[in-house]
N, C-alpha and C. Protein backbone atom coordinates (compact mmCIF):
# COMPACT_ATOMS: atom_id res chain seq x y z
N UNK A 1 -31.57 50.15 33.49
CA UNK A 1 -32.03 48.82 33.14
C UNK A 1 -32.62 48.79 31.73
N UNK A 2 -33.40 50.00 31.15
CA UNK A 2 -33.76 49.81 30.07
C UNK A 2 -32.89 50.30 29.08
N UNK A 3 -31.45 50.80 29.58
CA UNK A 3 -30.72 50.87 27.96
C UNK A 3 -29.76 49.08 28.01
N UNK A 4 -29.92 48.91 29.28
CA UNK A 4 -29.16 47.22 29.38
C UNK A 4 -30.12 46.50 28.63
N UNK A 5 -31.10 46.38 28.49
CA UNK A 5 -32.51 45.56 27.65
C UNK A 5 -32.16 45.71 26.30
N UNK A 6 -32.36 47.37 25.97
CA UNK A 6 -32.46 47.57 24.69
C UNK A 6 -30.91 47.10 24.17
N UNK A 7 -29.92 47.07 24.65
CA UNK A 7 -28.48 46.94 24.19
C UNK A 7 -28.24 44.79 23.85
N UNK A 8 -29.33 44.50 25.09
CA UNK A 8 -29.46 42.91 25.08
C UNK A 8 -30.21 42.68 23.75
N UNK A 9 -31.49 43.33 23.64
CA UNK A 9 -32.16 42.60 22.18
C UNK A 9 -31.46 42.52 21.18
N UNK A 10 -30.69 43.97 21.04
CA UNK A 10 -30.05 44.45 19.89
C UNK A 10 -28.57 43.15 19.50
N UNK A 11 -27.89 42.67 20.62
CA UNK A 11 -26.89 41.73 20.37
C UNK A 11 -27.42 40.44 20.62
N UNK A 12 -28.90 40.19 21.15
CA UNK A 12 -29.19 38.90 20.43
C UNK A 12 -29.48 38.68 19.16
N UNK A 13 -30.04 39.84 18.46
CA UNK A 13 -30.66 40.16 17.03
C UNK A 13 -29.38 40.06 16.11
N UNK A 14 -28.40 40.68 16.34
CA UNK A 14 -27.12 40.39 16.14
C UNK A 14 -26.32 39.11 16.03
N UNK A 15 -26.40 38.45 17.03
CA UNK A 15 -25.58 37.17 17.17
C UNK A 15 -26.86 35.85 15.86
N UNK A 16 -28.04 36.80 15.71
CA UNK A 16 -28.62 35.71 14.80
C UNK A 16 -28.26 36.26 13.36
N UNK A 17 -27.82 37.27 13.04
CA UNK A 17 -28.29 37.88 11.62
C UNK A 17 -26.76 38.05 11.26
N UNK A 18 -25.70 38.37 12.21
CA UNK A 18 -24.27 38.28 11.68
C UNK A 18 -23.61 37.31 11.53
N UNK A 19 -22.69 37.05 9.98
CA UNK A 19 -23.18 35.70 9.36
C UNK A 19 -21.89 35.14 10.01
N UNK A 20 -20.77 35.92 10.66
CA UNK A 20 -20.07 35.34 11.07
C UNK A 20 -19.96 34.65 12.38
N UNK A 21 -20.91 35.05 12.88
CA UNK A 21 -21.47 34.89 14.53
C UNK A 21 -22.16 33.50 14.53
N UNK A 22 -23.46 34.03 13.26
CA UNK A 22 -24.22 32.65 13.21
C UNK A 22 -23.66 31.38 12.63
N UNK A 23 -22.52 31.59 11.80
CA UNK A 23 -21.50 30.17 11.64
C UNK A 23 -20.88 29.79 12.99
N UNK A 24 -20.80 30.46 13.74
CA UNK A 24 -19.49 29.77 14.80
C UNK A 24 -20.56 29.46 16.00
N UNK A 25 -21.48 30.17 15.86
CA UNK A 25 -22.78 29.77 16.70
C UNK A 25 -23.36 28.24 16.71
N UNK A 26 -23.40 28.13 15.37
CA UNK A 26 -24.61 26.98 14.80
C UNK A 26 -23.27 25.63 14.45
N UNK A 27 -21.83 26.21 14.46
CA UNK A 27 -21.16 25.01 14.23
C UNK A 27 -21.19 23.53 14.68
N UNK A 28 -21.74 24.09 16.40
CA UNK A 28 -21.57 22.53 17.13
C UNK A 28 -22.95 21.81 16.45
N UNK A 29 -23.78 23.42 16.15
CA UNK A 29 -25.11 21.88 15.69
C UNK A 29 -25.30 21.04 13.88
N UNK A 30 -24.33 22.02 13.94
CA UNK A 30 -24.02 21.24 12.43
C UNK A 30 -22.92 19.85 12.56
N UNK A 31 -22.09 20.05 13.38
CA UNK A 31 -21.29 18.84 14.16
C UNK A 31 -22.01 17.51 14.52
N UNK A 32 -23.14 18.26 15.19
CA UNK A 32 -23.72 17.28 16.02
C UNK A 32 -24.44 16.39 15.12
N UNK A 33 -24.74 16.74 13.80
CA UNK A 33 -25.82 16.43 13.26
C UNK A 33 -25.34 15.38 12.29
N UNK A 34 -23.34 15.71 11.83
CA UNK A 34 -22.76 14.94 11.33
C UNK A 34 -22.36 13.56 12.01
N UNK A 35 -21.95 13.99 13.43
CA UNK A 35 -21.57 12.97 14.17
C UNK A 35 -22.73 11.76 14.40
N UNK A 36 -24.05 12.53 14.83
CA UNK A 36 -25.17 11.63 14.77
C UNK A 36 -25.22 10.37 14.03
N UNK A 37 -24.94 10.69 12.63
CA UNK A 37 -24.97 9.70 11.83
C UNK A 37 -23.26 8.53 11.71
N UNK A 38 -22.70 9.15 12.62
CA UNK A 38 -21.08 8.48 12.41
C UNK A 38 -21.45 7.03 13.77
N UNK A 39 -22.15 7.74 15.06
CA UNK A 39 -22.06 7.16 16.27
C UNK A 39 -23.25 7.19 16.47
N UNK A 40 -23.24 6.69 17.43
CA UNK A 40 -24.67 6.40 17.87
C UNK A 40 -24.92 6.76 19.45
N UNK A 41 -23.81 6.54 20.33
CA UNK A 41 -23.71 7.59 21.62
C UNK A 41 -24.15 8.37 21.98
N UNK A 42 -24.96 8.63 22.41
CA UNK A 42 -25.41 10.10 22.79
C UNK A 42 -24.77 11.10 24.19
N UNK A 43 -23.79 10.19 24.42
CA UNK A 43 -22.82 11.09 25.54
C UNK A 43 -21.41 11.26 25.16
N UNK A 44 -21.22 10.60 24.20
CA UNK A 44 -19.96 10.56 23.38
C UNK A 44 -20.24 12.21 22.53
N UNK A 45 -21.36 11.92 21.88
CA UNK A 45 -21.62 13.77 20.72
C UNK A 45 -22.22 14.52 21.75
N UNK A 46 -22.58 14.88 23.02
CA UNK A 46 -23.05 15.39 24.14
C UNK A 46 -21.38 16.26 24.30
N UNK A 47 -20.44 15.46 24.69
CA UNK A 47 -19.64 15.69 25.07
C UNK A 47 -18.29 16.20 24.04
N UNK A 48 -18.34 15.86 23.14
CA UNK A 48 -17.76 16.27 21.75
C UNK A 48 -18.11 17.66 21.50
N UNK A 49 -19.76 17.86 21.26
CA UNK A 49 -20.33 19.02 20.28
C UNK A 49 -20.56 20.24 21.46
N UNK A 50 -20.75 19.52 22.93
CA UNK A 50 -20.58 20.43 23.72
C UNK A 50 -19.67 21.37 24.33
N UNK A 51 -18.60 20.51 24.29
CA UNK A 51 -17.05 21.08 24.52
C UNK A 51 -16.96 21.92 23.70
N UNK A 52 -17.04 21.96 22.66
CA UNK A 52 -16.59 22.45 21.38
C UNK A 52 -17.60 24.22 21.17
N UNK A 53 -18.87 23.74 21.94
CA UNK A 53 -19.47 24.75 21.94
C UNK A 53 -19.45 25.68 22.80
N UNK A 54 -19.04 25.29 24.17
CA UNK A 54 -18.26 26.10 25.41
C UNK A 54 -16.70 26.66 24.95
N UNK A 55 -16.30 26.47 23.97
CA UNK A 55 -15.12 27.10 23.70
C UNK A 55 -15.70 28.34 22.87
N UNK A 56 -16.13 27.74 22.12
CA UNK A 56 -16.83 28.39 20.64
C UNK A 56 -17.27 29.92 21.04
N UNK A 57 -18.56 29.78 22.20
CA UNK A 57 -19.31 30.97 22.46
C UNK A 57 -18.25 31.99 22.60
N UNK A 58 -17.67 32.09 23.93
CA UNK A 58 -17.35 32.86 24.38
C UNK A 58 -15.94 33.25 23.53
N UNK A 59 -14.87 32.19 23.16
CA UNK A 59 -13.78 33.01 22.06
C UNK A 59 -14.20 33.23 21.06
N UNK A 60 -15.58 33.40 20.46
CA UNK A 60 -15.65 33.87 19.12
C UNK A 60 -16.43 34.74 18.97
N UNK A 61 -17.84 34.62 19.41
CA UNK A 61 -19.26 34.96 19.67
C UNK A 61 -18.81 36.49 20.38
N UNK A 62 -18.59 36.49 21.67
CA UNK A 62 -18.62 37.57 22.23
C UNK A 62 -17.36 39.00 21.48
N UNK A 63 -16.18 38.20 21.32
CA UNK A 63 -15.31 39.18 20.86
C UNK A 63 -15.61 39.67 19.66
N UNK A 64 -16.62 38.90 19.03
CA UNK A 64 -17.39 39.42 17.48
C UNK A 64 -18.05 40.34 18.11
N UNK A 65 -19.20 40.73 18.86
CA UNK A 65 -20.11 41.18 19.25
C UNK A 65 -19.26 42.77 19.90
N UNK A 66 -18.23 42.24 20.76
CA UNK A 66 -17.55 44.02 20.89
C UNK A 66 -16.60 44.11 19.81
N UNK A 67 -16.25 43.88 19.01
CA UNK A 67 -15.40 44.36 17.50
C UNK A 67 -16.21 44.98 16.61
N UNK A 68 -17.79 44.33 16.95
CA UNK A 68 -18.71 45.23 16.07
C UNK A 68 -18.98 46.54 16.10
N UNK A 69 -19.49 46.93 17.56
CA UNK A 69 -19.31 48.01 18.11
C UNK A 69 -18.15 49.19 17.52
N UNK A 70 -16.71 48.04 17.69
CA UNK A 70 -15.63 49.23 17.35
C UNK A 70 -15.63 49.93 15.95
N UNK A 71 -15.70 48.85 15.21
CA UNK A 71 -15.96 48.86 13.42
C UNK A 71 -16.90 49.93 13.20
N UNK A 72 -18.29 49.55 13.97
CA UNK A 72 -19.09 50.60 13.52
C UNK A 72 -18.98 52.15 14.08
N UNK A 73 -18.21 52.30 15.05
CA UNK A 73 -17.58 53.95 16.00
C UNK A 73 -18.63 54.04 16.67
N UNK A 74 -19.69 53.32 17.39
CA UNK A 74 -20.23 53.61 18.07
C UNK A 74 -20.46 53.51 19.48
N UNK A 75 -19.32 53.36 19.99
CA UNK A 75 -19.07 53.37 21.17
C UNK A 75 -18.61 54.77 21.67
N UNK A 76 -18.76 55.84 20.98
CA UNK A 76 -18.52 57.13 21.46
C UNK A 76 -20.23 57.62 21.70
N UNK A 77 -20.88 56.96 20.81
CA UNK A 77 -22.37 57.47 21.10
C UNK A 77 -22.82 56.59 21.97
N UNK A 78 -22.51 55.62 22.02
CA UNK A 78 -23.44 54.71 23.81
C UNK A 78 -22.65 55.46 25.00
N UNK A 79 -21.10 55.72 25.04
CA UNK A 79 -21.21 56.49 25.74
C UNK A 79 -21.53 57.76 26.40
N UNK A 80 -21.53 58.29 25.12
CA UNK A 80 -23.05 59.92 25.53
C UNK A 80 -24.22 59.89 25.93
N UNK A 81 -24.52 58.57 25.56
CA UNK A 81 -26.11 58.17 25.87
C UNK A 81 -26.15 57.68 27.43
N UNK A 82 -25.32 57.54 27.60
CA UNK A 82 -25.30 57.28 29.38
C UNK A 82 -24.99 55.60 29.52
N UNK A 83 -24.44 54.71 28.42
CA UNK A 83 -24.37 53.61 28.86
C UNK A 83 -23.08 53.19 29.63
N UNK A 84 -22.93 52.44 30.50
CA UNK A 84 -21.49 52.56 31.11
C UNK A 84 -20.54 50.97 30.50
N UNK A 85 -19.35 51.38 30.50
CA UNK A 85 -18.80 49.75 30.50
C UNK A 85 -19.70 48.69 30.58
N UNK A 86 -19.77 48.63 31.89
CA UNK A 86 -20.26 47.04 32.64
C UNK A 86 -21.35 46.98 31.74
N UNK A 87 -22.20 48.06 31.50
CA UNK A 87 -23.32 47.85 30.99
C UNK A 87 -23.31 47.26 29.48
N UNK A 88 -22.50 47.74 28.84
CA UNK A 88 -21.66 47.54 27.40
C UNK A 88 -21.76 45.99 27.03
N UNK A 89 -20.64 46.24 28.50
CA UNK A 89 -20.09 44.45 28.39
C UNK A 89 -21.23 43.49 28.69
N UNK A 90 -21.90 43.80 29.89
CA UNK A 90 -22.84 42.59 30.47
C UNK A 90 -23.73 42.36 29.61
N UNK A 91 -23.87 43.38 28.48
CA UNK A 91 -25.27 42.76 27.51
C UNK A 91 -25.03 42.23 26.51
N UNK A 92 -23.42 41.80 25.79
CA UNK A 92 -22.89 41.52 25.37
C UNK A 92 -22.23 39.97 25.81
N UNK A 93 -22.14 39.95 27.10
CA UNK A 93 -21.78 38.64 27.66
C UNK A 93 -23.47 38.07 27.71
N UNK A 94 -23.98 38.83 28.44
CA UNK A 94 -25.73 37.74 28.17
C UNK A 94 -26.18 37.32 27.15
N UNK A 95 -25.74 38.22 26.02
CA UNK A 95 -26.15 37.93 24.80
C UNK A 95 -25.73 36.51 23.95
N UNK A 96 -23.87 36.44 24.52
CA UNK A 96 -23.47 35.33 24.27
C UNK A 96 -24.12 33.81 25.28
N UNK A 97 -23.92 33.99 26.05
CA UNK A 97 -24.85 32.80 27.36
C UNK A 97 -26.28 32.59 26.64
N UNK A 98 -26.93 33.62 26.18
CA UNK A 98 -28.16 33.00 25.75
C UNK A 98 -28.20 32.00 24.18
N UNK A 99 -27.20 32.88 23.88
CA UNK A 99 -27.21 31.62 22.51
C UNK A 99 -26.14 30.36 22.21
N UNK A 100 -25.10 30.85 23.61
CA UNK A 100 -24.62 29.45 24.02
C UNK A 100 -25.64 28.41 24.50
N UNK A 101 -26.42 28.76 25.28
CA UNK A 101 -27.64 27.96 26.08
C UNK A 101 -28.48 27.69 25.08
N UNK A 102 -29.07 28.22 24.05
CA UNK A 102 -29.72 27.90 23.05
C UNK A 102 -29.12 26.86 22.05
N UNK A 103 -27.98 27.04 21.60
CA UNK A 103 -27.10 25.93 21.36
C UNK A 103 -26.86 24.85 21.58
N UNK A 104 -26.77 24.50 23.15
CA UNK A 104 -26.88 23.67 23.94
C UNK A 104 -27.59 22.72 23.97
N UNK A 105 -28.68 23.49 24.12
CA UNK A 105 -30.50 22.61 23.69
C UNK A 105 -29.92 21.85 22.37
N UNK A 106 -30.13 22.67 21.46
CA UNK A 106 -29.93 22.43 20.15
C UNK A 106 -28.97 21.01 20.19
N UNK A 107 -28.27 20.61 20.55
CA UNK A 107 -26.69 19.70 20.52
C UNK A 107 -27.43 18.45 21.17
N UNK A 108 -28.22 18.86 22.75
CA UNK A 108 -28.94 18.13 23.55
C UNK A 108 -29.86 17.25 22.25
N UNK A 109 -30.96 17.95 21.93
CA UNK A 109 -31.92 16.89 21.38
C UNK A 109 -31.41 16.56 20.41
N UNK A 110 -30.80 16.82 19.69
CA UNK A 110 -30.12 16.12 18.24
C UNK A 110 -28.99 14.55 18.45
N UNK A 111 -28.53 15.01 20.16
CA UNK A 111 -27.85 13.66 20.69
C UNK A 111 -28.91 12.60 21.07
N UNK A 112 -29.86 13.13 21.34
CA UNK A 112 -31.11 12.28 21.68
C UNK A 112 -30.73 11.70 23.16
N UNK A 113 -29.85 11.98 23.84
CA UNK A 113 -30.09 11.82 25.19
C UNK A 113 -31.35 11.99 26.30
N UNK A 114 -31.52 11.79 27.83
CA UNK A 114 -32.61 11.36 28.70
C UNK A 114 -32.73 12.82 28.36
N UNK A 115 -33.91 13.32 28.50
CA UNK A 115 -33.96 14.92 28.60
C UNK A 115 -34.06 15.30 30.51
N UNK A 116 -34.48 14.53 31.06
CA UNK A 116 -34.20 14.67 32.28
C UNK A 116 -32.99 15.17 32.82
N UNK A 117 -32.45 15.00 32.08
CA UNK A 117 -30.63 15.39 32.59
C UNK A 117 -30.58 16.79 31.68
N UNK A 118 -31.25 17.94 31.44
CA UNK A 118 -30.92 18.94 30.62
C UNK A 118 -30.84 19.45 31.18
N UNK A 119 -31.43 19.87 32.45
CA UNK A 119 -31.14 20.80 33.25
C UNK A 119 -29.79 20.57 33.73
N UNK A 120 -28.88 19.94 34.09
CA UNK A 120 -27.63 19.54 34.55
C UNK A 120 -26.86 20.20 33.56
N UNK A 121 -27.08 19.75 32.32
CA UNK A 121 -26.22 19.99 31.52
C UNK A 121 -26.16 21.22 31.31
N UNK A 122 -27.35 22.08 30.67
CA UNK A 122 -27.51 23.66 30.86
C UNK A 122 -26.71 23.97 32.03
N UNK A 123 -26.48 23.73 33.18
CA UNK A 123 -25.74 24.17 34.13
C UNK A 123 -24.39 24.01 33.95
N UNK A 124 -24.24 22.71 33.66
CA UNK A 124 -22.31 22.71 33.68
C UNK A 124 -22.26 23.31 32.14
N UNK A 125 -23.13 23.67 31.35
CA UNK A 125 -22.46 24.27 30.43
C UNK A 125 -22.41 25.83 30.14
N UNK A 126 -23.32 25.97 30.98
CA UNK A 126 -23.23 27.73 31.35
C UNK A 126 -22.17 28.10 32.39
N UNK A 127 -21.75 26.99 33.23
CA UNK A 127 -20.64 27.39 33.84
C UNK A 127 -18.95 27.15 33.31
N UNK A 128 -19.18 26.22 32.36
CA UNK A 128 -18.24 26.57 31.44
C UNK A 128 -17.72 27.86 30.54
N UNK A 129 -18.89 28.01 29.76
CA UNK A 129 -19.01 29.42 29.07
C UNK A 129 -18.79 30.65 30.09
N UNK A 130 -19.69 31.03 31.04
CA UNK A 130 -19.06 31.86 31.94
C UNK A 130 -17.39 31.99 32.23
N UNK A 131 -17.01 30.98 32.35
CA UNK A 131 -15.60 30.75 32.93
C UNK A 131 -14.65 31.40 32.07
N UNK A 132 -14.92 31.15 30.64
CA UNK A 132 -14.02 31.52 29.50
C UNK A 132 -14.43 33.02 28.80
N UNK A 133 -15.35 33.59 29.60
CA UNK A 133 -16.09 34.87 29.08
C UNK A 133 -14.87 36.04 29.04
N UNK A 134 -14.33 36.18 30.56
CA UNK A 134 -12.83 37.09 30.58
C UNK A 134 -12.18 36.55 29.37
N UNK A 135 -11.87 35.66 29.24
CA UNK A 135 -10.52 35.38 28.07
C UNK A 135 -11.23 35.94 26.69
N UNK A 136 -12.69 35.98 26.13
CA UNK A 136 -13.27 36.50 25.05
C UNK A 136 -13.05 38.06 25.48
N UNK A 137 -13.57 38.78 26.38
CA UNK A 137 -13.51 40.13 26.30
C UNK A 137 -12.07 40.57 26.37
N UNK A 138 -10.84 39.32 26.90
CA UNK A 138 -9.60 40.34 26.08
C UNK A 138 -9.36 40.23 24.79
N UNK A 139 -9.63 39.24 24.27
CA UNK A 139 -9.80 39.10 22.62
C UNK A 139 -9.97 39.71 21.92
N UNK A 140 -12.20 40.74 22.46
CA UNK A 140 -12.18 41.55 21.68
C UNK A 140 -11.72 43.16 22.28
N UNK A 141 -11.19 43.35 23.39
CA UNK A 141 -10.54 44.23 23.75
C UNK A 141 -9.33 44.82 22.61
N UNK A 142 -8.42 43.78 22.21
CA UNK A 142 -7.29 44.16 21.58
C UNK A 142 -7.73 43.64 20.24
N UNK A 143 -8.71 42.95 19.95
CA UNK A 143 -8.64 42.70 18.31
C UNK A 143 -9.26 44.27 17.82
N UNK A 144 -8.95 44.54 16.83
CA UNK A 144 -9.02 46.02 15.59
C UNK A 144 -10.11 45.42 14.71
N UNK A 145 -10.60 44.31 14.60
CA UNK A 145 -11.54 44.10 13.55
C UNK A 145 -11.73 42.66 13.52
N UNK A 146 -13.11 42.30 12.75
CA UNK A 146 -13.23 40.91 12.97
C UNK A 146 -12.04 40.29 12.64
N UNK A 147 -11.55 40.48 11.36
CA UNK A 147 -10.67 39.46 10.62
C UNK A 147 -9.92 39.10 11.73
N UNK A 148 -8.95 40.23 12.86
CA UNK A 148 -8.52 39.76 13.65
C UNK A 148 -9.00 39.17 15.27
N UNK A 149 -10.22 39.49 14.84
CA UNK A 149 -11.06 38.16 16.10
C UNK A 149 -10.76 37.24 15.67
N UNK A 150 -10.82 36.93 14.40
CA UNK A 150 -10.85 35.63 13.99
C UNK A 150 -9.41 34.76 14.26
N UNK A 151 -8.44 35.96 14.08
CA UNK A 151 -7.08 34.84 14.25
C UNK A 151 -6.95 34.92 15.75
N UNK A 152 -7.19 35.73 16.57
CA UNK A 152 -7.07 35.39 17.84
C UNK A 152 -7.37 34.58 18.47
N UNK A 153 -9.59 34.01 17.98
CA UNK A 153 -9.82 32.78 18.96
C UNK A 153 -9.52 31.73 18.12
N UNK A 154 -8.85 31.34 16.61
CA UNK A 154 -8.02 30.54 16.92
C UNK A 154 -7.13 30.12 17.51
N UNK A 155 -6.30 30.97 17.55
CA UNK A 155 -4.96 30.66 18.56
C UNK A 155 -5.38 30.52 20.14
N UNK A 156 -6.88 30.97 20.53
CA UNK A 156 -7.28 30.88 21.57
C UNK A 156 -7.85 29.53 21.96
N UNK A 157 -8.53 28.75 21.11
CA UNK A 157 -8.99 27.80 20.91
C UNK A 157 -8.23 26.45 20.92
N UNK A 158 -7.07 26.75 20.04
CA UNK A 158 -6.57 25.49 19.74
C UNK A 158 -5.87 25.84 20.99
């Protein structure tokens, strides 16, 4: 449990400081912030910046997060260290869920919707992201490097 912790801080610390992570991260709230001023809806950009951000996390975010790993060769030393797959992966998928969910928020108050309804939404949108998490870890399974994360969750995306 405590190399799953230490492996979690380390790819949330990550998903904030890698600049390619934190663009595809922060996109919907830069979206949201444009749209704000286009519409005035707040379930119309709810539903726009959210979609967009349930795709986002998991085809971009996560397959960044294990390509890093590969790039840097250190997946021969987590595995000496005793970390296993699942363990690899699951702190890597939490890592993405938490800053999908953080996101979320983020999209939420900027739409200015009831906040009463956030909890709902946090839910159907973590169960979105969950859903599409397999399709990110084959992404970064077979991508060789970001550049080609990058063309993959396009083609994943669109």
């Amino acid at each position: 449990m405590k190399r799953m912790w230490t492996l979690l801080k380390k790819d949330i610390w990550t998903s904030f400081t890698d600049k390619t992570i934190l663009l595809m991260a922060f996109t919907p709230a830069i979206l949201a912030m444009i749209f704000r001023m286009v519409y005035f809806d707040p379930w119309m950009l709810i539903l726009t910046t959210g979609l967009f951000n349930i795709v986002l996390v998991p085809l971009t975010d996560f397959p960044l997060l294990l390509v890093e790993e590969k790039e840097r060769d250190t997946l021969s030393l987590l595995s000496r260290s005793g970390v296993t797959l699942a363990q690899f992966a699951a702190a890597k998928a939490v890592a993405c869920l938490v800053v999908g969910e953080l996101m979320a928020v983020v999209v939420f108050l900027i739409a200015g919707a009831d906040m009463s309804l956030l909890p709902e939404y946090l839910l159907i949108h973590l169960a979105g992201v969950t859903a599409l998490l397999p399709w990110g870890f084959l992404t970064g399974v077979y991508a060789k490097d970001q550049n080609s994360v990058n063309v993959y969750a396009a083609i994943s995306v669109v």
